[in-house]
PDB file of N, CA and C in Angstrom:
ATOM      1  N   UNK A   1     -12.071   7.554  -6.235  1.00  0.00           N
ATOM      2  CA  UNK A   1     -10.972   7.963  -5.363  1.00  0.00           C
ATOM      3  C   UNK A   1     -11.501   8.616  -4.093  1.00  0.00           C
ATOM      4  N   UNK A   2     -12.508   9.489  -4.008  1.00  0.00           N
ATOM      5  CA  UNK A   2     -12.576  10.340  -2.938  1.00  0.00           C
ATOM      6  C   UNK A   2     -13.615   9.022  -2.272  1.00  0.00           C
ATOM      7  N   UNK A   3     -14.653   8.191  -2.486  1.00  0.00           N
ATOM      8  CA  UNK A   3     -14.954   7.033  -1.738  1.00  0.00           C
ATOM      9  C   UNK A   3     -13.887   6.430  -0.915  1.00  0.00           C
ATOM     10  N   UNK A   4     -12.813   6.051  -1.501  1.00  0.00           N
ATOM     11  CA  UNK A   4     -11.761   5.232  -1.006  1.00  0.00           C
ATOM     12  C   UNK A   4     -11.207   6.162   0.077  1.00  0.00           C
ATOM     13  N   UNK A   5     -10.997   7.153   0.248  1.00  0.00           N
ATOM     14  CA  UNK A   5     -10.045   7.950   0.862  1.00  0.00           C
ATOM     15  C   UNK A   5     -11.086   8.292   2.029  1.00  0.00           C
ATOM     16  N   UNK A   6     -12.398   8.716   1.825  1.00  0.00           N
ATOM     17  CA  UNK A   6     -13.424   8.467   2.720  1.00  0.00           C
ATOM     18  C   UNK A   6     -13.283   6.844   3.718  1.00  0.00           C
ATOM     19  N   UNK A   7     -13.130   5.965   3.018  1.00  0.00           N
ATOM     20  CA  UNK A   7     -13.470   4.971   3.645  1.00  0.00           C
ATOM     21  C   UNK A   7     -12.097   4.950   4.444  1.00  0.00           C
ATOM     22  N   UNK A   8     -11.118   5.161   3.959  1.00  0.00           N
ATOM     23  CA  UNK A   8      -9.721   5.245   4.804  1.00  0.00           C
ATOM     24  C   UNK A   8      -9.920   6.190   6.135  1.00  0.00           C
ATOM     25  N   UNK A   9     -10.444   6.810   6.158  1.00  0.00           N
ATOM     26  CA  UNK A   9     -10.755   7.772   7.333  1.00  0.00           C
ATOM     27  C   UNK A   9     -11.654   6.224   8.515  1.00  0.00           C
ATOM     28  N   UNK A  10     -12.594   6.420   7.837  1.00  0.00           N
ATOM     29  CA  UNK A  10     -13.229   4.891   8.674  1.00  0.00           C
ATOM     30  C   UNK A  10     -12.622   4.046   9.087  1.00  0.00           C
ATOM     31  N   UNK A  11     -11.708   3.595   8.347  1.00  0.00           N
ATOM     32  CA  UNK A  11     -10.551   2.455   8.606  1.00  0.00           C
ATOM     33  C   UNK A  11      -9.900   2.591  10.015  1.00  0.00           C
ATOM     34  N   UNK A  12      -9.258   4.189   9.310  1.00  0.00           N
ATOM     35  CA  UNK A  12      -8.212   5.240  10.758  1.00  0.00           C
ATOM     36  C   UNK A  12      -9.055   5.249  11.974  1.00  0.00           C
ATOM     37  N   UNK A  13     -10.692   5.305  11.545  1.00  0.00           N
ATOM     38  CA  UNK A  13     -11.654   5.668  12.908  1.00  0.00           C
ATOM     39  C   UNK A  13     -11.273   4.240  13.712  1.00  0.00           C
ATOM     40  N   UNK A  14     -11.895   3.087  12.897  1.00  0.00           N
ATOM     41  CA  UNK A  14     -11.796   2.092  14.079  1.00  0.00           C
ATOM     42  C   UNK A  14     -10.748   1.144  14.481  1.00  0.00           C
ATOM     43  N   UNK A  15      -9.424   1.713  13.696  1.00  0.00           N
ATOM     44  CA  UNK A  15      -8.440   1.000  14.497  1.00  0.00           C
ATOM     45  C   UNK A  15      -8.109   1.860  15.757  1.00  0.00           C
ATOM     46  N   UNK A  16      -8.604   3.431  15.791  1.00  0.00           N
ATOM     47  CA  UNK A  16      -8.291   4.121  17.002  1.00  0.00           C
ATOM     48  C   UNK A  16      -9.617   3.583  18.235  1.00  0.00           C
ATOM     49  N   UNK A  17     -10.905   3.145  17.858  1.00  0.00           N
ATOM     50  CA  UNK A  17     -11.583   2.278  18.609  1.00  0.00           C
ATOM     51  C   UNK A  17     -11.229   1.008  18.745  1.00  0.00           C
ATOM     52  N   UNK A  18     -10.274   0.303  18.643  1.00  0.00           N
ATOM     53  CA  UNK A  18     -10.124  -0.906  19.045  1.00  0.00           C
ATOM     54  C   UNK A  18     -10.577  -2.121  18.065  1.00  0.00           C
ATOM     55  N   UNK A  19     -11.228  -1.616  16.763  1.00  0.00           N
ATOM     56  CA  UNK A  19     -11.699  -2.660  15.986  1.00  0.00           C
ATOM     57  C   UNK A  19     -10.923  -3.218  15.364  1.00  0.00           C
ATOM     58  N   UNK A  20     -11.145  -5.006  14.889  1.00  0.00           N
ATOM     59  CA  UNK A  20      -9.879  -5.952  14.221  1.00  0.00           C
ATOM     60  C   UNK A  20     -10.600  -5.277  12.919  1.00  0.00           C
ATOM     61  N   UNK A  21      -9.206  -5.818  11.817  1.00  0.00           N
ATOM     62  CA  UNK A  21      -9.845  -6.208  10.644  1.00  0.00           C
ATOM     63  C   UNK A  21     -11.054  -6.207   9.912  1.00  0.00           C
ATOM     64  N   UNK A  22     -11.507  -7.759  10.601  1.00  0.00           N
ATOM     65  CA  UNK A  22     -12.608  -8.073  10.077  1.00  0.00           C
ATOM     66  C   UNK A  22     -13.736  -7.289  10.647  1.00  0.00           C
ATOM     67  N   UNK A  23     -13.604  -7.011  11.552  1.00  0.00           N
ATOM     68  CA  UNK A  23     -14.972  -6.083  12.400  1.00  0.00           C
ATOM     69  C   UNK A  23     -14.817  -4.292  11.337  1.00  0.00           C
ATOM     70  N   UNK A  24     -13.915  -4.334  11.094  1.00  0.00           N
ATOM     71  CA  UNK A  24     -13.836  -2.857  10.373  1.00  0.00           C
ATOM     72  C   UNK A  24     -14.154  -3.056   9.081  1.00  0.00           C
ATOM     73  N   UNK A  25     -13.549  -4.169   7.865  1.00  0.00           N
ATOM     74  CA  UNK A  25     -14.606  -4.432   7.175  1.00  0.00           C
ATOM     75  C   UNK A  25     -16.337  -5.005   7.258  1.00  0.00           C
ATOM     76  N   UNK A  26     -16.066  -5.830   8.175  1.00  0.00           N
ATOM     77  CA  UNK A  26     -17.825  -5.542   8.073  1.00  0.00           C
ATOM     78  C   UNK A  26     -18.764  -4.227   8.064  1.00  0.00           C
ATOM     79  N   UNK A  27     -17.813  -3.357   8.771  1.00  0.00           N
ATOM     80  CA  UNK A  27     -18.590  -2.168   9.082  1.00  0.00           C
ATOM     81  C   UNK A  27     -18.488  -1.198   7.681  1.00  0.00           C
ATOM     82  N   UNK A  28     -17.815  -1.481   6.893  1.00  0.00           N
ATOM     83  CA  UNK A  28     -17.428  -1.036   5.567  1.00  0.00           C
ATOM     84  C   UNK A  28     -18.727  -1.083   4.742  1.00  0.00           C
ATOM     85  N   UNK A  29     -18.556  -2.571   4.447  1.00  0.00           N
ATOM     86  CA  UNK A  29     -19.646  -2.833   4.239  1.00  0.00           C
ATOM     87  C   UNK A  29     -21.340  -2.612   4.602  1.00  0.00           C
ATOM     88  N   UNK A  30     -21.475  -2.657   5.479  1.00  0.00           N
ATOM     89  CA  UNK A  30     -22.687  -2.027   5.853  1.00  0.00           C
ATOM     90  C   UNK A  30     -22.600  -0.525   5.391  1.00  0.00           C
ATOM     91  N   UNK A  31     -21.773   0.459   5.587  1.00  0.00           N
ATOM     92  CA  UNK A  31     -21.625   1.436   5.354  1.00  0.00           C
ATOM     93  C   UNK A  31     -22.144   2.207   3.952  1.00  0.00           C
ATOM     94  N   UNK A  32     -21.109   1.594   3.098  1.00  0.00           N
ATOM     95  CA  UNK A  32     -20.881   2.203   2.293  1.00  0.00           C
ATOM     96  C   UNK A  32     -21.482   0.944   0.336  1.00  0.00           C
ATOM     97  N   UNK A  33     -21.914  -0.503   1.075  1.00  0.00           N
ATOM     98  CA  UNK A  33     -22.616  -1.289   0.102  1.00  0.00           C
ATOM     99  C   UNK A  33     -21.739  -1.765  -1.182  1.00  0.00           C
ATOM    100  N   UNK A  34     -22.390  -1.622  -2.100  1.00  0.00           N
ATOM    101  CA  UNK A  34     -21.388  -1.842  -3.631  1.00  0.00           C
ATOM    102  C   UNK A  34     -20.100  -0.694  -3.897  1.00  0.00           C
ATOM    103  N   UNK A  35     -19.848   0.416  -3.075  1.00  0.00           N
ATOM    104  CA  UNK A  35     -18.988   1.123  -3.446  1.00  0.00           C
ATOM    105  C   UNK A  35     -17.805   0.956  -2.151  1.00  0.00           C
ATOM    106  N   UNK A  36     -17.984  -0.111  -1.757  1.00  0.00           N
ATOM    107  CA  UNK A  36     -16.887  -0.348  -0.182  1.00  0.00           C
ATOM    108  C   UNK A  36     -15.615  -1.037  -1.192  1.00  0.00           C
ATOM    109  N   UNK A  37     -14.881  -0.618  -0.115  1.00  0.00           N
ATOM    110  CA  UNK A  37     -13.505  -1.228  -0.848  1.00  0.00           C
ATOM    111  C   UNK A  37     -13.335  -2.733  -0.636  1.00  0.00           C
ATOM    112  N   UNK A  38     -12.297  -3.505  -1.208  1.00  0.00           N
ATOM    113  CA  UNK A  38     -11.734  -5.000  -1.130  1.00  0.00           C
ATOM    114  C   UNK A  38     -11.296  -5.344   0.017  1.00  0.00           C
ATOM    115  N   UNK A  39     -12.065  -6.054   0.994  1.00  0.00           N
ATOM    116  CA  UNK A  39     -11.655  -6.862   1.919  1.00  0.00           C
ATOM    117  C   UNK A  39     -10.035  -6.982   2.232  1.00  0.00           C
ATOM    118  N   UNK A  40      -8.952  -7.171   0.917  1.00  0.00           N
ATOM    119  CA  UNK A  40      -7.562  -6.885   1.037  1.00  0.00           C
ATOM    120  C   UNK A  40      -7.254  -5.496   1.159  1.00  0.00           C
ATOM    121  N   UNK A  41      -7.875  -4.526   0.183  1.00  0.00           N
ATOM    122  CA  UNK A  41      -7.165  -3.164   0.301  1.00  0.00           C
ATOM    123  C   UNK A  41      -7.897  -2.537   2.065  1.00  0.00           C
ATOM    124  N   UNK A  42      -8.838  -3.120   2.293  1.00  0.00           N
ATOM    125  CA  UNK A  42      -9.320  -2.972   3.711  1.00  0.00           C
ATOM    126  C   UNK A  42      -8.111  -3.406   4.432  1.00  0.00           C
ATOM    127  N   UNK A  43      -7.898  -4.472   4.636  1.00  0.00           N
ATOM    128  CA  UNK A  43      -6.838  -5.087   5.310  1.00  0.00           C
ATOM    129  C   UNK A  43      -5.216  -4.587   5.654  1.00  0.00           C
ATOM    130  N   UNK A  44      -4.799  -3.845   4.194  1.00  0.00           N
ATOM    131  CA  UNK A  44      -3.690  -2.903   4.194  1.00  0.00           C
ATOM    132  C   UNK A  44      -3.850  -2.274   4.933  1.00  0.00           C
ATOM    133  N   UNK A  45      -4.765  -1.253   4.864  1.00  0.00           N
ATOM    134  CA  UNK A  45      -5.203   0.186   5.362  1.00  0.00           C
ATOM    135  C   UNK A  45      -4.732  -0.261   6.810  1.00  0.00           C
ATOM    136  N   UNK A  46      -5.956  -1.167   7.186  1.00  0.00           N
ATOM    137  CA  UNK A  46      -6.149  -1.256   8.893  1.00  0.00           C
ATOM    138  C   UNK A  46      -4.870  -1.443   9.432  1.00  0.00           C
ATOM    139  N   UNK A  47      -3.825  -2.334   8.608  1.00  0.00           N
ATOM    140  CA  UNK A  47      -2.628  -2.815   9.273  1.00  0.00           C
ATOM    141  C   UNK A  47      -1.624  -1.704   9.428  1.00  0.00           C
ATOM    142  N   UNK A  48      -1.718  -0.979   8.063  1.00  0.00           N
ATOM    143  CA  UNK A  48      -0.788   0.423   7.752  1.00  0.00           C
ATOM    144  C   UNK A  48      -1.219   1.431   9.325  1.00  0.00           C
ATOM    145  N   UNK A  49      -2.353   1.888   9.055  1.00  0.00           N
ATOM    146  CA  UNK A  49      -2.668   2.365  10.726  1.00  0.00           C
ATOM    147  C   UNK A  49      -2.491   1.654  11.924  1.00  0.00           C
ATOM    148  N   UNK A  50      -3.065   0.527  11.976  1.00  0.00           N
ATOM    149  CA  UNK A  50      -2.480   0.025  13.168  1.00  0.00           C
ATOM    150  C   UNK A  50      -1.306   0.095  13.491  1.00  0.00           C
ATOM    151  N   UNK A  51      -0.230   0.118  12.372  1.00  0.00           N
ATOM    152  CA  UNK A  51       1.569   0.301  12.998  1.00  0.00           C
ATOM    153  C   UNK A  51       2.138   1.626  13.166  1.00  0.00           C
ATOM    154  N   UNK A  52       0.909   2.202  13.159  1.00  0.00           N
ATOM    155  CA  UNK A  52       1.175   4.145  13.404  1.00  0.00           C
ATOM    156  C   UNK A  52       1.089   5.170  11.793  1.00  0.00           C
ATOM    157  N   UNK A  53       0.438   4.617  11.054  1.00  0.00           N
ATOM    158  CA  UNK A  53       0.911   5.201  10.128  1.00  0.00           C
ATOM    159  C   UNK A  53      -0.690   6.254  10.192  1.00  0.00           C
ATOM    160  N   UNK A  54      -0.092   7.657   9.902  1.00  0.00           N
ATOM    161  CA  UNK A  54      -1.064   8.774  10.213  1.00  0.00           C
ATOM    162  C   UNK A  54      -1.763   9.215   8.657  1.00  0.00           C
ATOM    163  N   UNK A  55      -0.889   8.863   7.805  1.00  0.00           N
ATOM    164  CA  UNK A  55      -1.590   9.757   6.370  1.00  0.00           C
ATOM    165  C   UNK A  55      -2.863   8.454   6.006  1.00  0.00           C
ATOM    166  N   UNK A  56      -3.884   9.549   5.113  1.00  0.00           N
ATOM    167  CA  UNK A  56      -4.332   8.975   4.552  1.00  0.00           C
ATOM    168  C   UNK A  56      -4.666   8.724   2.787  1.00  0.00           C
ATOM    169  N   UNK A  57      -4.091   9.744   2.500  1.00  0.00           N
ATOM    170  CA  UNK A  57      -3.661   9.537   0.914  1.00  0.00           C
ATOM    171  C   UNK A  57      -2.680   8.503   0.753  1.00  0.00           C
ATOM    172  N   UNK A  58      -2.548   8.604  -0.560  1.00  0.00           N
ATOM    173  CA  UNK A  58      -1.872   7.223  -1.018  1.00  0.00           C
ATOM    174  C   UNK A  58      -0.801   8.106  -1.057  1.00  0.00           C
ATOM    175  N   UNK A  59       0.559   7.774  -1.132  1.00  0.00           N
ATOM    176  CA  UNK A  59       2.189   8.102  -1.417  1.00  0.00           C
ATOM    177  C   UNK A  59       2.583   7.745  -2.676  1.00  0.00           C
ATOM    178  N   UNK A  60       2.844   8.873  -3.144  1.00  0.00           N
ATOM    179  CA  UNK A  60       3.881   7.764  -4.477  1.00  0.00           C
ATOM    180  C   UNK A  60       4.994   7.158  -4.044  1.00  0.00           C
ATOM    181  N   UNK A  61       5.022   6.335  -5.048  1.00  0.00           N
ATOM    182  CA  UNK A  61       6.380   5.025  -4.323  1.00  0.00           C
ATOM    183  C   UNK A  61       7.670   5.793  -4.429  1.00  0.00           C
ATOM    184  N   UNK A  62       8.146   6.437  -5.698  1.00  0.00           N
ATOM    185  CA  UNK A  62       9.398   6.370  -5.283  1.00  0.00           C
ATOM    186  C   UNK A  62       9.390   8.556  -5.512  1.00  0.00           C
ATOM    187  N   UNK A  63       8.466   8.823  -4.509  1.00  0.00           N
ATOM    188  CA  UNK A  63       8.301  10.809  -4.861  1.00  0.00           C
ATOM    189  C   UNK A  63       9.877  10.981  -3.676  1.00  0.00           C
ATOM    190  N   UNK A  64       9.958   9.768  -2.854  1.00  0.00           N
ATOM    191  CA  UNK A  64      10.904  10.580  -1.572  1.00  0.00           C
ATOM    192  C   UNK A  64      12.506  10.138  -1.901  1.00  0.00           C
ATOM    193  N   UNK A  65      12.856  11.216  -1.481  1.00  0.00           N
ATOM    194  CA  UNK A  65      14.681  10.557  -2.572  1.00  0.00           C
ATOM    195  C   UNK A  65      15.613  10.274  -0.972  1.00  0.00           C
ATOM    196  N   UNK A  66      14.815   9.644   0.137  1.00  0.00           N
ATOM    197  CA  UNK A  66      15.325   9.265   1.532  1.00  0.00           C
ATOM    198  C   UNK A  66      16.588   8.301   0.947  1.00  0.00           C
ATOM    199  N   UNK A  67      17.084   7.992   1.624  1.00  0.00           N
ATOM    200  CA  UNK A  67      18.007   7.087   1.068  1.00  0.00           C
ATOM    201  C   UNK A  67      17.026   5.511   1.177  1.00  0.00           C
ATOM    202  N   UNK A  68      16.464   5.190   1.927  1.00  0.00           N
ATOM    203  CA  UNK A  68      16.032   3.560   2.108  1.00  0.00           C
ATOM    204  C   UNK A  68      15.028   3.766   0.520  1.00  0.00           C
ATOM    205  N   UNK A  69      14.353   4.754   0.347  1.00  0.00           N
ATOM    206  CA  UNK A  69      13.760   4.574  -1.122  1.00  0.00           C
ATOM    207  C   UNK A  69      14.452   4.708  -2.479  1.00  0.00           C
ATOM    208  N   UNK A  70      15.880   5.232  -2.005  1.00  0.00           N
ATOM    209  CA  UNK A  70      17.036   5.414  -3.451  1.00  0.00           C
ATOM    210  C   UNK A  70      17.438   4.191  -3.520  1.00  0.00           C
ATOM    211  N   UNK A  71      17.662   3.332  -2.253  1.00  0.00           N
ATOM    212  CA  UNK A  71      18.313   1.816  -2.261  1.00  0.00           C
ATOM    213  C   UNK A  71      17.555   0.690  -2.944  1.00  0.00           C
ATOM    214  N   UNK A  72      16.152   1.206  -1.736  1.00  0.00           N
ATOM    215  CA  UNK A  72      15.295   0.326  -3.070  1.00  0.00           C
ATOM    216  C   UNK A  72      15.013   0.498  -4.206  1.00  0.00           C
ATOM    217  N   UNK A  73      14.848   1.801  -4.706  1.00  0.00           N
ATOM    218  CA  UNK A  73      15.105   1.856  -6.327  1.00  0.00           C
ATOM    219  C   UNK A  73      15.920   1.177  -6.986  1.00  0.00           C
ATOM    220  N   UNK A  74      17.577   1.577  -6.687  1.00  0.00           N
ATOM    221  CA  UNK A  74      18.758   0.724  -7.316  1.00  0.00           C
ATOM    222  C   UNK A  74      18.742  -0.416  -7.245  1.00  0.00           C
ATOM    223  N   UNK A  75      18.447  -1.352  -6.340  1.00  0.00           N
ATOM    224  CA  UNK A  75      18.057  -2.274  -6.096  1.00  0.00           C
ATOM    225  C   UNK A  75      17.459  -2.803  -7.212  1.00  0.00           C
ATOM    226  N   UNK A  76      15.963  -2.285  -7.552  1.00  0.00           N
ATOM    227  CA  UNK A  76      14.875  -2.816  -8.517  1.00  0.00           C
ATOM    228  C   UNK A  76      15.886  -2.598  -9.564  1.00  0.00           C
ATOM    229  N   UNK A  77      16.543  -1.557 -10.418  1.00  0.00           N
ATOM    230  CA  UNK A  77      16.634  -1.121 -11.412  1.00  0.00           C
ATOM    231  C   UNK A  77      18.272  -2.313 -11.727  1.00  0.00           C
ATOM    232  N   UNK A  78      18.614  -2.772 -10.764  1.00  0.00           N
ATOM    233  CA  UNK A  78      19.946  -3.618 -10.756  1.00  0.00           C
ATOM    234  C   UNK A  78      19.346  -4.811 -11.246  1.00  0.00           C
ATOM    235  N   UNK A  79      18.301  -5.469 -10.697  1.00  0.00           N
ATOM    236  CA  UNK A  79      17.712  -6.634 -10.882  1.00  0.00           C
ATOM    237  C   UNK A  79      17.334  -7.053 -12.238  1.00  0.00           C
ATOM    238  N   UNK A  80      16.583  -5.482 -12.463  1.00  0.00           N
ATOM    239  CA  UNK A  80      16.405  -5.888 -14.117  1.00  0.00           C
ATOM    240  C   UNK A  80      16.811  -5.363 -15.060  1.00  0.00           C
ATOM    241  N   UNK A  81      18.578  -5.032 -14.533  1.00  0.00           N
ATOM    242  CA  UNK A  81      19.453  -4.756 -15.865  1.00  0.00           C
ATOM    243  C   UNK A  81      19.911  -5.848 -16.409  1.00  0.00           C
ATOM    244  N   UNK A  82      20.135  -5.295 -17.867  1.00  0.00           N
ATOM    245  CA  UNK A  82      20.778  -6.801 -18.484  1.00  0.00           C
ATOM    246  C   UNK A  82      22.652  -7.117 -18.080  1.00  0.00           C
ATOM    247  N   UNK A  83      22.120  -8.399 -18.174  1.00  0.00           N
ATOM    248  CA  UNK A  83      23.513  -8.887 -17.415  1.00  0.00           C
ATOM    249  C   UNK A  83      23.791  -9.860 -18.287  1.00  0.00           C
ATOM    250  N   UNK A  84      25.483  -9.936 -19.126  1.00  0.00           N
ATOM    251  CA  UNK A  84      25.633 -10.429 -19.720  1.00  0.00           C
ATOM    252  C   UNK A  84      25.755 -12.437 -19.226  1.00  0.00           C
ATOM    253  N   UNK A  85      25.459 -13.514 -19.954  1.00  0.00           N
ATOM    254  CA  UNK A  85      25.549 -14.813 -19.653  1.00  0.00           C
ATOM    255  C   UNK A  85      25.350 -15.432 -20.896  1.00  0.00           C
ATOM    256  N   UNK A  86      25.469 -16.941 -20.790  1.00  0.00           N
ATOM    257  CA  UNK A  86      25.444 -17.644 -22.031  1.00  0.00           C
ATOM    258  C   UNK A  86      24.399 -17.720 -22.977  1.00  0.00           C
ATOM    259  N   UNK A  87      23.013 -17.264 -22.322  1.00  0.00           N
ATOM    260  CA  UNK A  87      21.944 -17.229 -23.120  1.00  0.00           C
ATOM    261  C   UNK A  87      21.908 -15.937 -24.253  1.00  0.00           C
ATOM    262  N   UNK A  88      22.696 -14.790 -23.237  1.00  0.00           N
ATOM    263  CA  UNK A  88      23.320 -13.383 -24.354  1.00  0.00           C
ATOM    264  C   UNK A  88      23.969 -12.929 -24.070  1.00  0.00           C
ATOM    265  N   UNK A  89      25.274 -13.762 -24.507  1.00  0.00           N
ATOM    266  CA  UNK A  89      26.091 -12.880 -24.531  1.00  0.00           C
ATOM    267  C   UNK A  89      26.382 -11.515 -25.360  1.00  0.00           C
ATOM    268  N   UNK A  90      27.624 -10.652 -25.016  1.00  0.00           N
ATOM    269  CA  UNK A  90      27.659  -9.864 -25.208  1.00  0.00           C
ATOM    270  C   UNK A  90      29.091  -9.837 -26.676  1.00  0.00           C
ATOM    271  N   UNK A  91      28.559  -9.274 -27.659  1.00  0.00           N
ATOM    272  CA  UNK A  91      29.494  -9.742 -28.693  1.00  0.00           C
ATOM    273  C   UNK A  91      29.825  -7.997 -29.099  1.00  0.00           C
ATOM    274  N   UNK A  92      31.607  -7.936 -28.964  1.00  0.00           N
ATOM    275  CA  UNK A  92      31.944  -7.019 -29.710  1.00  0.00           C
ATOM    276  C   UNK A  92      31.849  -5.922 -31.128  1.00  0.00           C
TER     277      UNK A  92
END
């Protein structure tokens, strides 16, 4: 964990220098060797900062009770309630 969160700082460094993606993982790599993160979770990071995003810990998904994260909750929790149909129905 504290590697990863290290390397997220790096991430934050060179999207504020101007580096793509791939130029920020390479530099990962060189960096930091067998303990660098996944080319994808690289890729999050850089994009998450690039659209302004300032933290660098991870968030829990649903810690904020904003409304756009209560919606998407209900949302999820609607989807996979059971809903009665012919495969089960619902018998008195």
């Amino acid at each position: 964990m504290e590697r990863s969160l290290e390397q997220r700082y790096a991430i934050k460094f060179c999207v504020r220098l101007g580096k793509n993606a791939t130029e920020t993982f390479q530099m990962l790599q060189e960096a930091f060797k067998d303990d660098c993160i996944s080319r994808s979770q690289s890729g999050r990071w850089h994009k998450a900062f690039k659209e302004g995003r300032e933290e660098v810990a991870d968030a829990p998904f649903w810690t904020s009770n904003n409304g756009q994260n209560r919606r998407k909750r209900e949302s999820c929790v609607r989807s996979f309630a059971f809903r009665p149909s012919i495969e089960h129905p619902v018998t008195p």
